[in-house]
Structures are given as structure tokens and as C-alpha cells.
C-alpha atoms as a PDB file:
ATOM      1  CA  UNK A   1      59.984 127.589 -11.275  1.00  0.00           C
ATOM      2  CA  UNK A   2      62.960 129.849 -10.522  1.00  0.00           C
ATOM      3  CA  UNK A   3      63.315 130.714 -14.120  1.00  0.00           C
ATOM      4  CA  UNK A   4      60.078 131.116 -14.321  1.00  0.00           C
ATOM      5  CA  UNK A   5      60.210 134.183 -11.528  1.00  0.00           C
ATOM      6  CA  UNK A   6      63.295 135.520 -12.663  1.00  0.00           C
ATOM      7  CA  UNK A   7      61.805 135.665 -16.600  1.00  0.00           C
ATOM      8  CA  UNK A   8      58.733 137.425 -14.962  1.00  0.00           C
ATOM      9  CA  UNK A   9      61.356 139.762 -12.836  1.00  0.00           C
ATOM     10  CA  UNK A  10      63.245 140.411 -15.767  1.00  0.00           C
ATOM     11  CA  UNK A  11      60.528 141.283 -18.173  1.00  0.00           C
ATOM     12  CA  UNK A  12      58.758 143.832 -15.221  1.00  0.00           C
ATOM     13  CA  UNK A  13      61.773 145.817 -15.225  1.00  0.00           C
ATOM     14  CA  UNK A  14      62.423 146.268 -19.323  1.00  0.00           C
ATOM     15  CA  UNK A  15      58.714 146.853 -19.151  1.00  0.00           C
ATOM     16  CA  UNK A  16      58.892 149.409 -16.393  1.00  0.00           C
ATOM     17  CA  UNK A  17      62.135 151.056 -17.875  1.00  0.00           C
ATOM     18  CA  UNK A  18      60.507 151.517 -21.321  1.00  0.00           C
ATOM     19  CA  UNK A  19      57.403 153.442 -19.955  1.00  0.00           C
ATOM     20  CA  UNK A  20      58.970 155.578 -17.026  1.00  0.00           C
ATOM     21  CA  UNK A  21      60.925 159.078 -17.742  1.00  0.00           C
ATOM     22  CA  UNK A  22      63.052 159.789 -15.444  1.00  0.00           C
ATOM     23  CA  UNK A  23      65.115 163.303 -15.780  1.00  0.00           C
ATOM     24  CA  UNK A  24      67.707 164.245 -13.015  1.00  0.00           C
ATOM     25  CA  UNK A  25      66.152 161.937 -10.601  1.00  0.00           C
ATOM     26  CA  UNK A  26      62.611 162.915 -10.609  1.00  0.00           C
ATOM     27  CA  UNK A  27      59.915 160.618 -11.880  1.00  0.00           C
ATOM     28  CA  UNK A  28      57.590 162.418 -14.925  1.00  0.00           C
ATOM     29  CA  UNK A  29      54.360 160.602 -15.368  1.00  0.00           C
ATOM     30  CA  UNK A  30      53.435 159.836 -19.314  1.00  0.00           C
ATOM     31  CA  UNK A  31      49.831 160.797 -18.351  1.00  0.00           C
ATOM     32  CA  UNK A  32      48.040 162.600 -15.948  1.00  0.00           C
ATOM     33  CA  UNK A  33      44.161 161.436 -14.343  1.00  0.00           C
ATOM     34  CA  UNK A  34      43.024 164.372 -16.532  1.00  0.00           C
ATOM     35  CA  UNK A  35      43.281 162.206 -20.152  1.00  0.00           C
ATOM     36  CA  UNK A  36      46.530 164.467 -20.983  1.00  0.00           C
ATOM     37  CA  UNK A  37      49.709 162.925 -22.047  1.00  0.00           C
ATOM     38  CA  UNK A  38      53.180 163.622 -21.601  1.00  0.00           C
ATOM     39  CA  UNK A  39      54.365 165.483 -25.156  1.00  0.00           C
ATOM     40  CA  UNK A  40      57.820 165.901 -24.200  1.00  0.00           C
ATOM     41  CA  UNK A  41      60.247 167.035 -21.111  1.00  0.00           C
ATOM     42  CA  UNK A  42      63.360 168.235 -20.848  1.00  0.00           C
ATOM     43  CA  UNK A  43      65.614 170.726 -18.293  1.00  0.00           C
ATOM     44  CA  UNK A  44      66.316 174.178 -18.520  1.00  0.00           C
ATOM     45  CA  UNK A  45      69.591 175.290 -17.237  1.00  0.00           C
ATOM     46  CA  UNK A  46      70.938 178.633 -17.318  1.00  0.00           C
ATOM     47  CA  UNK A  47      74.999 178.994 -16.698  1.00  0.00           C
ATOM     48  CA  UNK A  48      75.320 175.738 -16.527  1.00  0.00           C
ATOM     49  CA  UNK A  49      72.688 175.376 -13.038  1.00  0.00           C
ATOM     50  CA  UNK A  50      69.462 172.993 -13.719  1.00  0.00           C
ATOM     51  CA  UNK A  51      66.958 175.148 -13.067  1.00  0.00           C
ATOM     52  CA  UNK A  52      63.957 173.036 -13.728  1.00  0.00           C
ATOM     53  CA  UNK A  53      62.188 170.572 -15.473  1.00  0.00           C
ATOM     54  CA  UNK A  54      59.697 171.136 -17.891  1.00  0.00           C
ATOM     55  CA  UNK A  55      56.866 168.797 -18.799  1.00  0.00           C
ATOM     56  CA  UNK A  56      54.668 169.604 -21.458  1.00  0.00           C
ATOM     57  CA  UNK A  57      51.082 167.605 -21.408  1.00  0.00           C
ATOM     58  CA  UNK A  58      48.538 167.546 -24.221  1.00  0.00           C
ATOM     59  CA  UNK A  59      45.386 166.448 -24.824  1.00  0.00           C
ATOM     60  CA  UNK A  60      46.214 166.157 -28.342  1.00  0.00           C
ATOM     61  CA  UNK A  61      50.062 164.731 -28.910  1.00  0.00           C
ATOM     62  CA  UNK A  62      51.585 167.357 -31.356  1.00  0.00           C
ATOM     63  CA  UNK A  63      55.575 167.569 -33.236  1.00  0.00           C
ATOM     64  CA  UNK A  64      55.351 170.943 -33.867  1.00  0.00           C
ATOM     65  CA  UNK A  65      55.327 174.383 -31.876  1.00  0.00           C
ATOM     66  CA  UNK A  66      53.005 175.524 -34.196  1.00  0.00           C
ATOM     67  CA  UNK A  67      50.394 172.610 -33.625  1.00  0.00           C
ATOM     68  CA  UNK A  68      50.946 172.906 -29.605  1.00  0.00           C
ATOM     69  CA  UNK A  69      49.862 176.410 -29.843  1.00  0.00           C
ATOM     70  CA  UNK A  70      47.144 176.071 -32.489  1.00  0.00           C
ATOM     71  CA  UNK A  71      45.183 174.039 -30.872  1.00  0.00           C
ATOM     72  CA  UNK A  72      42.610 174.525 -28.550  1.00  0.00           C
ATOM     73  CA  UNK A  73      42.405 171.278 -26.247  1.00  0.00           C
ATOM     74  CA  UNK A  74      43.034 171.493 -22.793  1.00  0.00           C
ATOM     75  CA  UNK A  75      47.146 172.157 -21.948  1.00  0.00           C
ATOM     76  CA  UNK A  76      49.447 171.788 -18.792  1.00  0.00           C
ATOM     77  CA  UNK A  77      52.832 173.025 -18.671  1.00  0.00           C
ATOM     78  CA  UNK A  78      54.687 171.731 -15.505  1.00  0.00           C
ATOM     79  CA  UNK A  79      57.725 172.970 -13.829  1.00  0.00           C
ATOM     80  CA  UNK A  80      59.672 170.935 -11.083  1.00  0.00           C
ATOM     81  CA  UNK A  81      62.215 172.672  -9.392  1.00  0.00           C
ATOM     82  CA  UNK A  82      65.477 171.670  -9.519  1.00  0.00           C
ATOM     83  CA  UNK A  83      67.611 174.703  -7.809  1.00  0.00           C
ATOM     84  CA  UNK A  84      67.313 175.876  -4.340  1.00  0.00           C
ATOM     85  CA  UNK A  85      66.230 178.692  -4.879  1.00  0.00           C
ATOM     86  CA  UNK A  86      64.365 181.165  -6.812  1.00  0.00           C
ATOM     87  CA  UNK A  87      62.880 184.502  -6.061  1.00  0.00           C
ATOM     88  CA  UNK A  88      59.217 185.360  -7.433  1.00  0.00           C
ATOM     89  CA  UNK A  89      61.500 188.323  -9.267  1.00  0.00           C
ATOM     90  CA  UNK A  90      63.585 185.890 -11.005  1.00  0.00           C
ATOM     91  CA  UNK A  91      60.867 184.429 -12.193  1.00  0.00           C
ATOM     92  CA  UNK A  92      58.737 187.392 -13.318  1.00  0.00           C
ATOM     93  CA  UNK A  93      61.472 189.022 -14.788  1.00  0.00           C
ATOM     94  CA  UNK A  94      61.958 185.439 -17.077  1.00  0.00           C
ATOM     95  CA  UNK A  95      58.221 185.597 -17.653  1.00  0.00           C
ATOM     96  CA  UNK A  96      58.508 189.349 -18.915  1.00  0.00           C
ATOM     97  CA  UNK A  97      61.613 188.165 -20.977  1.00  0.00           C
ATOM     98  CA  UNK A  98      59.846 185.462 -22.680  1.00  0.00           C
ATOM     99  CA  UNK A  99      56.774 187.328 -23.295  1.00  0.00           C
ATOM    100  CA  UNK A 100      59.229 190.334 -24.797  1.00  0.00           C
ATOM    101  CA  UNK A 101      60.964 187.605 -27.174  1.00  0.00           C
ATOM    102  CA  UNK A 102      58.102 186.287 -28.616  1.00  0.00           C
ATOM    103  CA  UNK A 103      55.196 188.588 -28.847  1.00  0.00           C
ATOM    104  CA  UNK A 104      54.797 191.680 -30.996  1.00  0.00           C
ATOM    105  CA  UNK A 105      54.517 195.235 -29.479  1.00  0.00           C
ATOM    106  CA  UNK A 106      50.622 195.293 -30.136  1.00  0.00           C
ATOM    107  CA  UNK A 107      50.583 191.704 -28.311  1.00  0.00           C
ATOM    108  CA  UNK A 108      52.086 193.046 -25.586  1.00  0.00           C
ATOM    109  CA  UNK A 109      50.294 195.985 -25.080  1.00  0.00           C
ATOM    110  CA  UNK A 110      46.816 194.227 -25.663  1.00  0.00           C
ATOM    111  CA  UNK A 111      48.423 191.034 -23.258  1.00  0.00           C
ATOM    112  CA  UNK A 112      49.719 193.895 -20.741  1.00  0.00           C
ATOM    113  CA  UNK A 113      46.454 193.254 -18.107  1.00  0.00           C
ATOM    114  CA  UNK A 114      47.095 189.747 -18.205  1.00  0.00           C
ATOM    115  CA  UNK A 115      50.264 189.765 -18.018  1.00  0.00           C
ATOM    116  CA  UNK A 116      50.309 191.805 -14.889  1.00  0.00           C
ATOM    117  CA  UNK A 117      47.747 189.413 -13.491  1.00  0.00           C
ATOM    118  CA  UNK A 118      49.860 186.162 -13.897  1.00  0.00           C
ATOM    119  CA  UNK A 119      53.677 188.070 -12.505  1.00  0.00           C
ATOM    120  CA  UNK A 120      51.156 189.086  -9.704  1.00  0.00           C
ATOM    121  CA  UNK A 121      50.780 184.808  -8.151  1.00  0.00           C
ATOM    122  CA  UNK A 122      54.629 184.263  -8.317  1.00  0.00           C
ATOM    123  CA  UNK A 123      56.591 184.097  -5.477  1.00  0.00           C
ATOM    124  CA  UNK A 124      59.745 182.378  -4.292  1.00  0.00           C
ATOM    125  CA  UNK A 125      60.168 178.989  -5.432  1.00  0.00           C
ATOM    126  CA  UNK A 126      62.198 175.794  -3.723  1.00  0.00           C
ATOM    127  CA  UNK A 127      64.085 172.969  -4.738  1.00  0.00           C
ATOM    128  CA  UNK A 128      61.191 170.059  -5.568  1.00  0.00           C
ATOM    129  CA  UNK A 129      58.170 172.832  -5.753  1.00  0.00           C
ATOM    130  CA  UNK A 130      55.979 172.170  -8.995  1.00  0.00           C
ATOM    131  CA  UNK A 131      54.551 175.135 -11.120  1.00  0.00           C
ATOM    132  CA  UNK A 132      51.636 174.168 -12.857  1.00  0.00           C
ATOM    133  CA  UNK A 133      49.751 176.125 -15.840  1.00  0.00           C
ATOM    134  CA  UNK A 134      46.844 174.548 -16.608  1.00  0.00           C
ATOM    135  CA  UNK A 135      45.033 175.462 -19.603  1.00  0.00           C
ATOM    136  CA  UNK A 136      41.271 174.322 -20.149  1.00  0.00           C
ATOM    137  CA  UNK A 137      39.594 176.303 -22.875  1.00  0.00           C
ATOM    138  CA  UNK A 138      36.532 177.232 -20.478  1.00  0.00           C
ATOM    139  CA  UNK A 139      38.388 178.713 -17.868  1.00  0.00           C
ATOM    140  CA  UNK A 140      41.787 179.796 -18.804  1.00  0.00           C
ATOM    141  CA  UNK A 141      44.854 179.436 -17.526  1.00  0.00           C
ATOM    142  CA  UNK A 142      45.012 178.495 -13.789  1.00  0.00           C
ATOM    143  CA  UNK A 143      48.006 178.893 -11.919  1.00  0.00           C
ATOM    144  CA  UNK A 144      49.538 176.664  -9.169  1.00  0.00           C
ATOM    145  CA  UNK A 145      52.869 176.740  -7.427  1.00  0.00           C
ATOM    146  CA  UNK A 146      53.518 174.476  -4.477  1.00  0.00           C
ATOM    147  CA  UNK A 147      50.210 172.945  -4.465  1.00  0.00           C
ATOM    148  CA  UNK A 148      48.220 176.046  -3.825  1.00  0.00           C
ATOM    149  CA  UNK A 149      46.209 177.365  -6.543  1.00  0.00           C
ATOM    150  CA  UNK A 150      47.085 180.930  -7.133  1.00  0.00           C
ATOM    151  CA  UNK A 151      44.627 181.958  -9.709  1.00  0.00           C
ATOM    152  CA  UNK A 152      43.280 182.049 -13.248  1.00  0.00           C
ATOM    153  CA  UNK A 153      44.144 184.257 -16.341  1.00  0.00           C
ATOM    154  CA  UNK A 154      41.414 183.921 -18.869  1.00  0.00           C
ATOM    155  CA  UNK A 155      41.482 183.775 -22.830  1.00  0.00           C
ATOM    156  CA  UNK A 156      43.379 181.561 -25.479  1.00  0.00           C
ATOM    157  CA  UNK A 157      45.653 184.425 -26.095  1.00  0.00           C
ATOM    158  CA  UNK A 158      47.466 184.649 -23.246  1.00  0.00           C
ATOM    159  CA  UNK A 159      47.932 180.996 -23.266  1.00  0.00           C
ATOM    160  CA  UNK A 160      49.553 181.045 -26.394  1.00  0.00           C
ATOM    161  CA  UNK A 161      51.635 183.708 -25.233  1.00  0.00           C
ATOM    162  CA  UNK A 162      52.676 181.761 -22.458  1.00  0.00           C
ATOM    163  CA  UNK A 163      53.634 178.836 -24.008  1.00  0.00           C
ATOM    164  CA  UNK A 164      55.281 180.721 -26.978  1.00  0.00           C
ATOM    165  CA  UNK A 165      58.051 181.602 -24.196  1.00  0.00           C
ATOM    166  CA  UNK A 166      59.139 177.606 -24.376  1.00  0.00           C
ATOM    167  CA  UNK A 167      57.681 176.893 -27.922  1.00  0.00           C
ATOM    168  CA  UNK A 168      57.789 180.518 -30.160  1.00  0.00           C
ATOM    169  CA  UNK A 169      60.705 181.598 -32.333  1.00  0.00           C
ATOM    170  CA  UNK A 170      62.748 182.830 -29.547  1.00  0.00           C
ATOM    171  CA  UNK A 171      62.553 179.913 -26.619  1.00  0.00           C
ATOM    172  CA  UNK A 172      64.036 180.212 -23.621  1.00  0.00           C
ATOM    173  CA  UNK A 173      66.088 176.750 -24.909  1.00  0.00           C
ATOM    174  CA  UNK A 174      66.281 175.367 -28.663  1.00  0.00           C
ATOM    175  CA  UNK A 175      67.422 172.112 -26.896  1.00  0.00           C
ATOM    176  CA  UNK A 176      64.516 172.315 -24.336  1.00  0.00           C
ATOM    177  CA  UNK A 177      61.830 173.097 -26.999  1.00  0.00           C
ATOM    178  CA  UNK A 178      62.474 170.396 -29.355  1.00  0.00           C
ATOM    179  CA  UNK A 179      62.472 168.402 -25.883  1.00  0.00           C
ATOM    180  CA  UNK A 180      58.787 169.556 -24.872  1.00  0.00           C
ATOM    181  CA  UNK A 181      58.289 168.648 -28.811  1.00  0.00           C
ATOM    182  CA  UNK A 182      59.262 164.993 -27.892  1.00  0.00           C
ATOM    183  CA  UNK A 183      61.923 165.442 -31.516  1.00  0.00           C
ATOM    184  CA  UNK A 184      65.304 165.636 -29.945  1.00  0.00           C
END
């Protein structure tokens, strides 16, 4: 009987190990209530300080940047925050950086309104907040940080744009897009 048990013990934790992801202690669900699934996560760290962790969810799995921003199921992009600290600046100023990288001057300036729109929700961020962009081709984008839902920016476009600033040709991390792409 004790063999038994431990057998059964044994074979709940390989079992348990093989479907959890775990990143710098946190716990990253492989699916969401909402029918998405976990595409691929990873950390970005700038100067050597874990910023945060990024989960990228899909309705449709995808391998390539191009499919993730292609297609037109519903999206979430999750951030957990891993430093103590960072100002709604910080943050905007990365947004405007990543939207600058990756977007074209006539992208930008038709973006511009929505753009403004989304730097408008941020503000400071804590160690263990979440950021969630949730895309759902009906409604938009809607923004949540810390549990409170901040708004919605409308239209595929910006979406895309968004997302370009993990998945385009310039991402904020090589290493952290071909994480979100689940190929590292």
C-alpha cells in the first residue's frame, strides 16, 4: 500500500511540474477562464534589474510575430511586476519608445489619438501589480493595472501597434520575444 501512495505522490508531482511555469517565483497559468492559452513568457530586464514578466495569451497558439499580430482572435498581454517600483512616466515613456521603434511616421501620426489615450491610464506601478491588455476584437483593447480597469482603446490597429513593441522588428528584448513566441 505504501508504494502504492508514494507511486501516486511521485507521479502528482512530475505531472504537476510538467504543466506549471514558474518564472522568478511567480506562478503563470497555461490558460486563462477566457479559452486563451499561454503562447509564451519570459522577463524583461533592463541593466541587469527584472523588471517584469510578460505573458502572452492567445486564442489561437501562434510561432511567429507575424501570425500573433495577423490575427484577429481575442489577445491578452500580461505584465507582473517584478521591481519595486515604477513611475507611470517610466512606463509611458517605454510605451512611446516602443511605439517609435516599430511603427512608421504615418502610423504614428494616424495612432497619435490613441496613443495619447492609452499613456493617459498609466500610473505608478509596484512590485507584484499585474498590467493587463486585453484585446477582444469587439471592443478593443481594455486596460487594467492593479485590478482596476482603466479603460478601452478601440481598433485592431492600435493593438497591433501595441504588441509590435514586444513582437515587431525592433522588440524591447530579442530574448523576450522569441520567449512570448514559446521558440527559445
Amino acid at each position: 500500500m505504501r508504494k502504492i501512495i508514494f507511486f501516486c505522490c511521485l507521479l502528482f508531482c512530475f505531472t504537476a511540474n510538467a504543466t506549471a511555469l514558474e518564472i522568478a517565483g511567480v506562478t503563470i497559468p497555461e490558460t486563462l477562464n477566457t479559452d486563451l492559452s499561454l503562447n509564451g513568457a519570459g522577463i524583461r530586464s533592463k541593466f541587469f534589474f527584472k523588471i517584469y514578466i510578460a505573458e502572452l495569451y492567445l486564442e489561437h497558439p501562434a510561432k511567429t510575430a507575424g501570425q500573433v499580430l495577423d490575427t484577429s482572435g481575442r489577445k491578452r498581454m500580461a505584465m507582473h511586476i517584478l521591481y519595486d517600483e515604477v513611475s507611470g512616466e517610466k512606463l509611458i515613456d517605454g510605451w512611446n519608445v516602443g511605439f517609435g521603434n516599430n511603427l512608421s511616421d504615418e502610423q504614428l501620426k494616424q495612432l497619435a489619438p490613441k496613443i495619447m489615450q492609452f499613456n493617459a491610464m498609466f500610473v505608478t506601478v509596484h512590485e507584484g501589480d499585474e498590467i493587463l491588455l486585453d484585446y477582444t476584437p469587439d471592443t478593443g483593447t481594455v486596460v487594467t493595472i492593479a485590478g482596476v480597469e482603466k479603460g478601452v482603446v478601440e481598433g485592431a490597429a492600435f493593438n497591433r501597434a501595441l504588441l509590435s513593441i514586444w513582437l515587431g522588428e525592433e522588440p524591447v528584448g530579442e530574448d523576450l520575444r522569441d520567449a512570448l513566441l514559446g521558440i527559445e
